[in-house]
PDB file of N, CA and C in Angstrom:
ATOM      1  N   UNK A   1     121.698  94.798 121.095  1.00  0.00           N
ATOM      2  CA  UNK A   1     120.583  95.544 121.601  1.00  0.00           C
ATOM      3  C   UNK A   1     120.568  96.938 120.977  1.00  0.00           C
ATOM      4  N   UNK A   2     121.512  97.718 120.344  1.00  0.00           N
ATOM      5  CA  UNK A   2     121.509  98.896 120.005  1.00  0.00           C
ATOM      6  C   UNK A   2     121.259  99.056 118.727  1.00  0.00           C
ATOM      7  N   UNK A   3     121.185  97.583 118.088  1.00  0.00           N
ATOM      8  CA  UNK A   3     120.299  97.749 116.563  1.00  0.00           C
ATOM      9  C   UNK A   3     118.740  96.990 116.815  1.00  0.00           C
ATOM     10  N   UNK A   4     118.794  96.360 117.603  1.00  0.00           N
ATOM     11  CA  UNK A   4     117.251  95.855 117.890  1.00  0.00           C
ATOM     12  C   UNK A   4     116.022  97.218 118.695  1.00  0.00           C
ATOM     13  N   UNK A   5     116.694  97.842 119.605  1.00  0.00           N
ATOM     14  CA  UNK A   5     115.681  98.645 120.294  1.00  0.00           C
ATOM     15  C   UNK A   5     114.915  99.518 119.613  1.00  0.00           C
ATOM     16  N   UNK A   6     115.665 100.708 118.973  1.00  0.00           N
ATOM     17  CA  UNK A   6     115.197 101.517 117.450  1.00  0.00           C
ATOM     18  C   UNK A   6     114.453 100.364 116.405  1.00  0.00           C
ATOM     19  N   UNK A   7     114.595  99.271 116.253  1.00  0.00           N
ATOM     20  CA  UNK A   7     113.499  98.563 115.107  1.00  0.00           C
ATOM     21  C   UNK A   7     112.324  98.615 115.769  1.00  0.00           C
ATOM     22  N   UNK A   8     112.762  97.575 117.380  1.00  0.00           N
ATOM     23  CA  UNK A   8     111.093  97.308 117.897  1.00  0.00           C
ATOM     24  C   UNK A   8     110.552  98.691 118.375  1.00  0.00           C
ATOM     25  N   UNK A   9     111.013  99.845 118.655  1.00  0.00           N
ATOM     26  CA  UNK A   9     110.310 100.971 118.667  1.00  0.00           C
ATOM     27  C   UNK A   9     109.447 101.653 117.461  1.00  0.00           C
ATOM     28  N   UNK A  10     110.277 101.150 116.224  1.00  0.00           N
ATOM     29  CA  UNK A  10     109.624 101.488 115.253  1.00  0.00           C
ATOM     30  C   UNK A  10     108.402 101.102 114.884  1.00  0.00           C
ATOM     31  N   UNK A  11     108.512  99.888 115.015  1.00  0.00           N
ATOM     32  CA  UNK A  11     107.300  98.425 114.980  1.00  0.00           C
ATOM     33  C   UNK A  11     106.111  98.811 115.739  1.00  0.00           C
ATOM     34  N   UNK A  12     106.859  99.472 117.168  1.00  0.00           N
ATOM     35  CA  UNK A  12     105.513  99.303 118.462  1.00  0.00           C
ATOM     36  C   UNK A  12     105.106 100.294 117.799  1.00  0.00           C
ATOM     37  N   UNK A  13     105.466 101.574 117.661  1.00  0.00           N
ATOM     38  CA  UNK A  13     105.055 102.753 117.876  1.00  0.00           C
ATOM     39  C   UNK A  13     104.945 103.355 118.971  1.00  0.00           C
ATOM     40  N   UNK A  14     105.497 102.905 119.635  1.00  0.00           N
ATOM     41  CA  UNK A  14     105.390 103.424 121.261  1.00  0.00           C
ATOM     42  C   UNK A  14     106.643 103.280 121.967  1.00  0.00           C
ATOM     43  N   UNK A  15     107.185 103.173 123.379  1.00  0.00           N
ATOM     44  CA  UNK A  15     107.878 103.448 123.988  1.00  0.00           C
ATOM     45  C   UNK A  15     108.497 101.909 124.294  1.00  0.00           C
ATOM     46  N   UNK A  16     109.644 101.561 123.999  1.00  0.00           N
ATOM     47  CA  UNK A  16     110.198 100.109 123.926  1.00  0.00           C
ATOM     48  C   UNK A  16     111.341 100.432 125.245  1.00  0.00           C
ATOM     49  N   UNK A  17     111.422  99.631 126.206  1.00  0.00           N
ATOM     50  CA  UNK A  17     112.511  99.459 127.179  1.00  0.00           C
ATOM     51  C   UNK A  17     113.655  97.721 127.000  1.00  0.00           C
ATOM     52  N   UNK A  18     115.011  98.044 126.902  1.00  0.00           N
ATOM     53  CA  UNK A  18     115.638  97.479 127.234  1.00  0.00           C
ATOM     54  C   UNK A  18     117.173  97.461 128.142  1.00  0.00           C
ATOM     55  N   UNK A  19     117.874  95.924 128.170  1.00  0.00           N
ATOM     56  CA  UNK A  19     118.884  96.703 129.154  1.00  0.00           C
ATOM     57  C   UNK A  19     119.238  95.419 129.543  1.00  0.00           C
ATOM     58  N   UNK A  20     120.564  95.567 129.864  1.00  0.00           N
ATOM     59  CA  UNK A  20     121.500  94.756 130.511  1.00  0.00           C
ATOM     60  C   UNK A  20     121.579  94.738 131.711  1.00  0.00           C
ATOM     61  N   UNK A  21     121.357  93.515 132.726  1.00  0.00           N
ATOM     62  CA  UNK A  21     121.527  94.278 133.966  1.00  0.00           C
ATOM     63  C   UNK A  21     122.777  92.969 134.425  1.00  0.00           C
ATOM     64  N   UNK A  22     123.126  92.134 134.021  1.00  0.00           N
ATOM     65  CA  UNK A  22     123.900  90.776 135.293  1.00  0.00           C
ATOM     66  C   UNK A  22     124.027  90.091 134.270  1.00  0.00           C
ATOM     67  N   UNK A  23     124.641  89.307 134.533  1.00  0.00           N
ATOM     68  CA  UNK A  23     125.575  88.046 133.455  1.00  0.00           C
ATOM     69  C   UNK A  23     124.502  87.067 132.856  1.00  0.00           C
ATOM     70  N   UNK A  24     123.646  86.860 134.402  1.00  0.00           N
ATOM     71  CA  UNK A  24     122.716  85.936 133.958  1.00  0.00           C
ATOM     72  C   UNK A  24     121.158  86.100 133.112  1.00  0.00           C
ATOM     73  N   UNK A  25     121.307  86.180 132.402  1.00  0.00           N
ATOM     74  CA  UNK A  25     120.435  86.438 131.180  1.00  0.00           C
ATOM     75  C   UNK A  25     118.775  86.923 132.084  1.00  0.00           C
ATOM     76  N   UNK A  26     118.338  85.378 132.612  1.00  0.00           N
ATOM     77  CA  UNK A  26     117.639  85.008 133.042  1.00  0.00           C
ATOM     78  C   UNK A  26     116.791  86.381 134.483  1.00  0.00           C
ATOM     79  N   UNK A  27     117.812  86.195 135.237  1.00  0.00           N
ATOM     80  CA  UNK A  27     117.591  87.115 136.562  1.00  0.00           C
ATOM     81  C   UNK A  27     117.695  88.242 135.821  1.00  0.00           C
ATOM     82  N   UNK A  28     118.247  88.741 135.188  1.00  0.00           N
ATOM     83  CA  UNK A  28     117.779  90.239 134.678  1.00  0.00           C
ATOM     84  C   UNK A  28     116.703  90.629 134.304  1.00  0.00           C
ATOM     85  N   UNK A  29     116.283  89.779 133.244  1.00  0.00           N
ATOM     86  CA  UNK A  29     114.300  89.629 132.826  1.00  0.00           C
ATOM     87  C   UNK A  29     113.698  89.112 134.395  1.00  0.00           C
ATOM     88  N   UNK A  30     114.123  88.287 135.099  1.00  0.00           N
ATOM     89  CA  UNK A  30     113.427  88.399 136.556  1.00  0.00           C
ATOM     90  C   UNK A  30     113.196  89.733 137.213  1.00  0.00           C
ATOM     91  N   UNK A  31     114.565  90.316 137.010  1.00  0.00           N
ATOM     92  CA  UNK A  31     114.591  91.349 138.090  1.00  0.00           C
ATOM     93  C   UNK A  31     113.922  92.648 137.143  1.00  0.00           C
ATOM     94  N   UNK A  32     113.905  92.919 136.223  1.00  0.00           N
ATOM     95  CA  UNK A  32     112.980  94.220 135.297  1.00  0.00           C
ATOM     96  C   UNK A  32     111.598  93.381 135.497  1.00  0.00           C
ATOM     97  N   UNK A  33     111.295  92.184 135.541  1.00  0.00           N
ATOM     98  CA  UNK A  33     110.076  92.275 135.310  1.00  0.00           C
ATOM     99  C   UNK A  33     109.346  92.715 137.012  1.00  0.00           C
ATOM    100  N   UNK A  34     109.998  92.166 137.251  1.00  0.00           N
ATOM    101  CA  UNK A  34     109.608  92.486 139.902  1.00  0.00           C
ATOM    102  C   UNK A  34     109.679  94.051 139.798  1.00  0.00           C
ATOM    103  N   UNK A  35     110.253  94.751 139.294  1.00  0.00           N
ATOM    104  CA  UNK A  35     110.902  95.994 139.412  1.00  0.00           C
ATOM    105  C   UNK A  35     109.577  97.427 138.058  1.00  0.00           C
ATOM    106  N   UNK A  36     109.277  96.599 137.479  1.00  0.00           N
ATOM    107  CA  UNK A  36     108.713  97.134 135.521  1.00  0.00           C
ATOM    108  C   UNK A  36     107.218  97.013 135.261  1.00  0.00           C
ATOM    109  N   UNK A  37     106.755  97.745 134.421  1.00  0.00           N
ATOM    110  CA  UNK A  37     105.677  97.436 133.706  1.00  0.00           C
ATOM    111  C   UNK A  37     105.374  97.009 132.367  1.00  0.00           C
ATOM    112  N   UNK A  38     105.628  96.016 132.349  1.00  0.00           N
ATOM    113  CA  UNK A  38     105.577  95.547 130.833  1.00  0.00           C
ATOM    114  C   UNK A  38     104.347  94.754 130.662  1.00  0.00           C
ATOM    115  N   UNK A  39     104.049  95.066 128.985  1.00  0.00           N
ATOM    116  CA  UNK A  39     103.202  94.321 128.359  1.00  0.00           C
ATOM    117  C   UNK A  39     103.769  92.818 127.645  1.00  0.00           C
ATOM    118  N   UNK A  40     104.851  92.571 127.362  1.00  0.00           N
ATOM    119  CA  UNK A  40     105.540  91.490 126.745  1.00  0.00           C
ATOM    120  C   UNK A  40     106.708  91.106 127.138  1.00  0.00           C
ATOM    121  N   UNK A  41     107.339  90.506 127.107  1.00  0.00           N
ATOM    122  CA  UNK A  41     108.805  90.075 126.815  1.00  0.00           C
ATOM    123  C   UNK A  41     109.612  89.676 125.347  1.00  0.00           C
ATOM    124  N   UNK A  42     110.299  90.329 125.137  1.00  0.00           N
ATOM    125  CA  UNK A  42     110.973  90.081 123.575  1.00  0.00           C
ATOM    126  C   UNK A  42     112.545  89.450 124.048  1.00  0.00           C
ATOM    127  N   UNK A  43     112.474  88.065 123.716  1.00  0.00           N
ATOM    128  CA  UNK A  43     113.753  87.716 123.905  1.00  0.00           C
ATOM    129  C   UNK A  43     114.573  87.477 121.942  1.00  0.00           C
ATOM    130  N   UNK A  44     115.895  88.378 122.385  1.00  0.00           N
ATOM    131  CA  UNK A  44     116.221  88.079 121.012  1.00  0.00           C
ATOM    132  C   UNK A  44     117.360  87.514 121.361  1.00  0.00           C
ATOM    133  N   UNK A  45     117.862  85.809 120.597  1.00  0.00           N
ATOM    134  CA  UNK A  45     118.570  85.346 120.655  1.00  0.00           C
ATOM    135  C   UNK A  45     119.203  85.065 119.174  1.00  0.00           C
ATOM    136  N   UNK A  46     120.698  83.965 119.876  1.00  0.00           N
ATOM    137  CA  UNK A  46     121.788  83.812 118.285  1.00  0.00           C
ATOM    138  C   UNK A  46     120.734  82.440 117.368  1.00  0.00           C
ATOM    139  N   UNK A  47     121.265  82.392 116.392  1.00  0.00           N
ATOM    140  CA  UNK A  47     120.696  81.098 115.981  1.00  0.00           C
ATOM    141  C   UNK A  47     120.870  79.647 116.713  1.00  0.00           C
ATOM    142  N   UNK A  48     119.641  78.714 117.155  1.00  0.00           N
ATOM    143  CA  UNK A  48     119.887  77.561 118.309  1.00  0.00           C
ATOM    144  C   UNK A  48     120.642  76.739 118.022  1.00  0.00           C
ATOM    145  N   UNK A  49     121.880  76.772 116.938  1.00  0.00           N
ATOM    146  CA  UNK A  49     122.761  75.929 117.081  1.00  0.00           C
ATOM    147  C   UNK A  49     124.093  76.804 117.781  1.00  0.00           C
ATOM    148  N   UNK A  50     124.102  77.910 118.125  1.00  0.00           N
ATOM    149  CA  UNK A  50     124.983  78.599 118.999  1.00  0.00           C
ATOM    150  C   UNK A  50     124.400  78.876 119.840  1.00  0.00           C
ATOM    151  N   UNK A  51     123.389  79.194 120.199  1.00  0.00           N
ATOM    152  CA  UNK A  51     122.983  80.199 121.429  1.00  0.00           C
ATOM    153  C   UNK A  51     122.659  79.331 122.633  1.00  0.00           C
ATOM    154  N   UNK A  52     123.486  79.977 123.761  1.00  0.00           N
ATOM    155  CA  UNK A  52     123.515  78.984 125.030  1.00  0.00           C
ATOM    156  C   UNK A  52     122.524  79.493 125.789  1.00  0.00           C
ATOM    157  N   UNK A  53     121.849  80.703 125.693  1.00  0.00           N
ATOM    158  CA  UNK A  53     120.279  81.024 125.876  1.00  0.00           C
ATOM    159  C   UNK A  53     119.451  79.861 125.687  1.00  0.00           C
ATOM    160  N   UNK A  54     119.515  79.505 124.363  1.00  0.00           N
ATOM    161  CA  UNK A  54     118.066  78.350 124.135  1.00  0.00           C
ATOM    162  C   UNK A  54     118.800  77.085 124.205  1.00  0.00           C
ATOM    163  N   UNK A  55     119.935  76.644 124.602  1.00  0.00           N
ATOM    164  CA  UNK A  55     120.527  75.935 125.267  1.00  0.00           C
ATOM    165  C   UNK A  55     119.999  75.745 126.815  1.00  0.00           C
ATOM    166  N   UNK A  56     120.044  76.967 127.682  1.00  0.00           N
ATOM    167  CA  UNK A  56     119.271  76.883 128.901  1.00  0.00           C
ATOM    168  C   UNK A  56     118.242  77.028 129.211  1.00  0.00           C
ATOM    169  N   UNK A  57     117.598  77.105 128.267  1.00  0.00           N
ATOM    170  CA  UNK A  57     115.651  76.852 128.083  1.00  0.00           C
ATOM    171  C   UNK A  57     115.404  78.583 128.677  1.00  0.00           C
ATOM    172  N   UNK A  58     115.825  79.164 128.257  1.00  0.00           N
ATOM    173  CA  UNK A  58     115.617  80.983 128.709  1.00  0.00           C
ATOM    174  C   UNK A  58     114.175  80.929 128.417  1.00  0.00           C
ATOM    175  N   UNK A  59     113.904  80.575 127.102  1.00  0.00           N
ATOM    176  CA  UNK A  59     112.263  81.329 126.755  1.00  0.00           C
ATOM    177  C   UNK A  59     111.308  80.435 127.463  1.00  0.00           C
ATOM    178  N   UNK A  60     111.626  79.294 128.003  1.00  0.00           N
ATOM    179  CA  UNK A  60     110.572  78.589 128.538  1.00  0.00           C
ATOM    180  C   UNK A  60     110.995  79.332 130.103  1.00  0.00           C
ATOM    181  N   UNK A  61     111.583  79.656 130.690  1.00  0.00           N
ATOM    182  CA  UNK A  61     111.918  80.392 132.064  1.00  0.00           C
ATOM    183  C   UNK A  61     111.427  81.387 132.451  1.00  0.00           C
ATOM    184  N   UNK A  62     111.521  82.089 130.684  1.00  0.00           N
ATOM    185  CA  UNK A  62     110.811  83.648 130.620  1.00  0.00           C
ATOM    186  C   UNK A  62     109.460  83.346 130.895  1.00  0.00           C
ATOM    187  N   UNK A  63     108.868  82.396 130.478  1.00  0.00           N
ATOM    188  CA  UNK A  63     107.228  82.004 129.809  1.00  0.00           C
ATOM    189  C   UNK A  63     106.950  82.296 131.659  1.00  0.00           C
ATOM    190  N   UNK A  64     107.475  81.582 131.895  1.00  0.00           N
ATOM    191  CA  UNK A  64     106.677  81.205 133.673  1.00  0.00           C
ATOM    192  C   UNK A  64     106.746  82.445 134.516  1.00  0.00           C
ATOM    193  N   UNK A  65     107.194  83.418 133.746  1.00  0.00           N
ATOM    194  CA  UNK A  65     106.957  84.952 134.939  1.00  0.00           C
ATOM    195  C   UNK A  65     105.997  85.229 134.666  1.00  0.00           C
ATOM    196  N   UNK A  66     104.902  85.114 133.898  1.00  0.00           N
ATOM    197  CA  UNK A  66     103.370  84.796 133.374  1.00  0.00           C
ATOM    198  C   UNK A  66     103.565  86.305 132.514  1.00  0.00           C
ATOM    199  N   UNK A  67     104.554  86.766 131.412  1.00  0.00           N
ATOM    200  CA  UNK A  67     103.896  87.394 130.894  1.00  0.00           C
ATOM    201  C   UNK A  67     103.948  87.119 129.176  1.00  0.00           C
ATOM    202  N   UNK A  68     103.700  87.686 128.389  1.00  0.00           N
ATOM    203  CA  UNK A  68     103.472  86.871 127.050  1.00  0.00           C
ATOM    204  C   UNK A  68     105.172  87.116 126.516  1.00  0.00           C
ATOM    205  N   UNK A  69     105.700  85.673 126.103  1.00  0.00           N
ATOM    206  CA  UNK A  69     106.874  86.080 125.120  1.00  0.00           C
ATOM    207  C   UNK A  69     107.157  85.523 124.171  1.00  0.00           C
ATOM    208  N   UNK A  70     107.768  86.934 123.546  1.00  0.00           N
ATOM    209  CA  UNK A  70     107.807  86.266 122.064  1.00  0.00           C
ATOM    210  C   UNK A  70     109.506  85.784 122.036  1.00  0.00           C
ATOM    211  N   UNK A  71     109.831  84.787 121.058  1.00  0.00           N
ATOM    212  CA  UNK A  71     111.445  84.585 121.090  1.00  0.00           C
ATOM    213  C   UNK A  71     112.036  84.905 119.366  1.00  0.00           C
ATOM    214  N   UNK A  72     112.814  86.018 119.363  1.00  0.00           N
ATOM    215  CA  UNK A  72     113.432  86.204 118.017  1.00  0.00           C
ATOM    216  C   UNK A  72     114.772  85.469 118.129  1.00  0.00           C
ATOM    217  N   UNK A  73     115.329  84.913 116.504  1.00  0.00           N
ATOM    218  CA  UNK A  73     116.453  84.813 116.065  1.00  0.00           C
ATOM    219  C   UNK A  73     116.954  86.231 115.721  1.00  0.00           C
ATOM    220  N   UNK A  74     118.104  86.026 115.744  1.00  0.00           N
ATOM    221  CA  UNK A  74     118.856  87.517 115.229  1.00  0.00           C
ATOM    222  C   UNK A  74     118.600  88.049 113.805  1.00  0.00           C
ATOM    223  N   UNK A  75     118.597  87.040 112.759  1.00  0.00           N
ATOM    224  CA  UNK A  75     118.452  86.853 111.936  1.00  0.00           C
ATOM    225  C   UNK A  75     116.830  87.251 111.013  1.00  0.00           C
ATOM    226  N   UNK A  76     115.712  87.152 111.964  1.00  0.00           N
ATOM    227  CA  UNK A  76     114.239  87.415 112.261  1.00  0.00           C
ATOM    228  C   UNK A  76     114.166  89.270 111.991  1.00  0.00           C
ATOM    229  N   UNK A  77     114.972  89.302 113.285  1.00  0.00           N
ATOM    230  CA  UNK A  77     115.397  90.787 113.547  1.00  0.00           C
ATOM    231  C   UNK A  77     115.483  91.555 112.015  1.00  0.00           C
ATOM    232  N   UNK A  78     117.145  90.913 111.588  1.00  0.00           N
ATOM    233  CA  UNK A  78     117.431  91.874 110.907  1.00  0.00           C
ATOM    234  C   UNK A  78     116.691  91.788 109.473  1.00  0.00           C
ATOM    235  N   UNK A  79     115.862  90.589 109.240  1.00  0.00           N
ATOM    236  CA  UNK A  79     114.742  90.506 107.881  1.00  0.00           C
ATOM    237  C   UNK A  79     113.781  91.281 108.202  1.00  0.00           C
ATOM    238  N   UNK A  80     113.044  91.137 109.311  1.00  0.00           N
ATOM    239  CA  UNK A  80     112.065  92.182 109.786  1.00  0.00           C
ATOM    240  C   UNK A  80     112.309  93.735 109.268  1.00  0.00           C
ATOM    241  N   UNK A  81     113.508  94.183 109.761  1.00  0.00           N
ATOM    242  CA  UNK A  81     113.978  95.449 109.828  1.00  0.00           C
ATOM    243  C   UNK A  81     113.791  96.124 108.336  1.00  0.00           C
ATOM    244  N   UNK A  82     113.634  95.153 107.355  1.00  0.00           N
ATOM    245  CA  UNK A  82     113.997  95.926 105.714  1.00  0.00           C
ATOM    246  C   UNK A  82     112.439  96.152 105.929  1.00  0.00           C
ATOM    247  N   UNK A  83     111.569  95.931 106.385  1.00  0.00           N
ATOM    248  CA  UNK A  83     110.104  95.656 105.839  1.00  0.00           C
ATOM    249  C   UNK A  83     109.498  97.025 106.802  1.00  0.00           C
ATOM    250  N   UNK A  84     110.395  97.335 107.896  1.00  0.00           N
ATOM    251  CA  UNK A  84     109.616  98.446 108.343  1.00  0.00           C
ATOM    252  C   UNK A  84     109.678  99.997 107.484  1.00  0.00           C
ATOM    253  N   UNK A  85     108.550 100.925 107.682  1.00  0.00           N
ATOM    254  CA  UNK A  85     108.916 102.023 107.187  1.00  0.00           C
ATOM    255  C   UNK A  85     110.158 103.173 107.626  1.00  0.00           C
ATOM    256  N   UNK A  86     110.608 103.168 106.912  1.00  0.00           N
ATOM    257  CA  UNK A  86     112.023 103.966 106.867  1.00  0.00           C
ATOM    258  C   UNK A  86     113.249 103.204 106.786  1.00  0.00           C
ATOM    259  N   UNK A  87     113.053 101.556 107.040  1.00  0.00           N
ATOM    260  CA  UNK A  87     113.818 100.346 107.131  1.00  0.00           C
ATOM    261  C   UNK A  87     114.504 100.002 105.557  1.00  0.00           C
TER     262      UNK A  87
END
């Protein structure tokens, strides 16, 4: 998260929130979203032959708090990152 937040801030141009809150991936994006004002959800996960995120269907879990999400590989991330300005 501490090389992803500074990219997608760069990207938005605007004010990007993230954060760890509980083990469980899931209830944390529950509980910021009951608690937050967001326009999206950005889930960034490992590649789906490791990641026990898209192992537990996270982005389809995320989908049903009704707000729009997008799902990155890590890998997405860090190709993205050369293409932004100052990147």
């Amino acid at each position: 998260m501490a090389m992803a937040l500074p990219l997608m801030r760069r990207a938005a141009r605007a004010p990007v929130k993230g954060g760890v809150d509980r083990p469980d991936p899931f209830g944390a994006v529950q509980s910021a979203v009951r608690e937050g004002d967001f326009d999206e959800i950005i889930v960034s996960t490992l590649p789906a032959r490791v990641s026990k995120w898209l192992r537990r269907d996270l982005v389809t879990r995320v989908e049903r708090l009704g707000l729009p999400v997008t799902a990155l590989d890590h890998r997405v991330v860090m190709d993205w990152s050369k293409h932004l300005p100052g990147g």
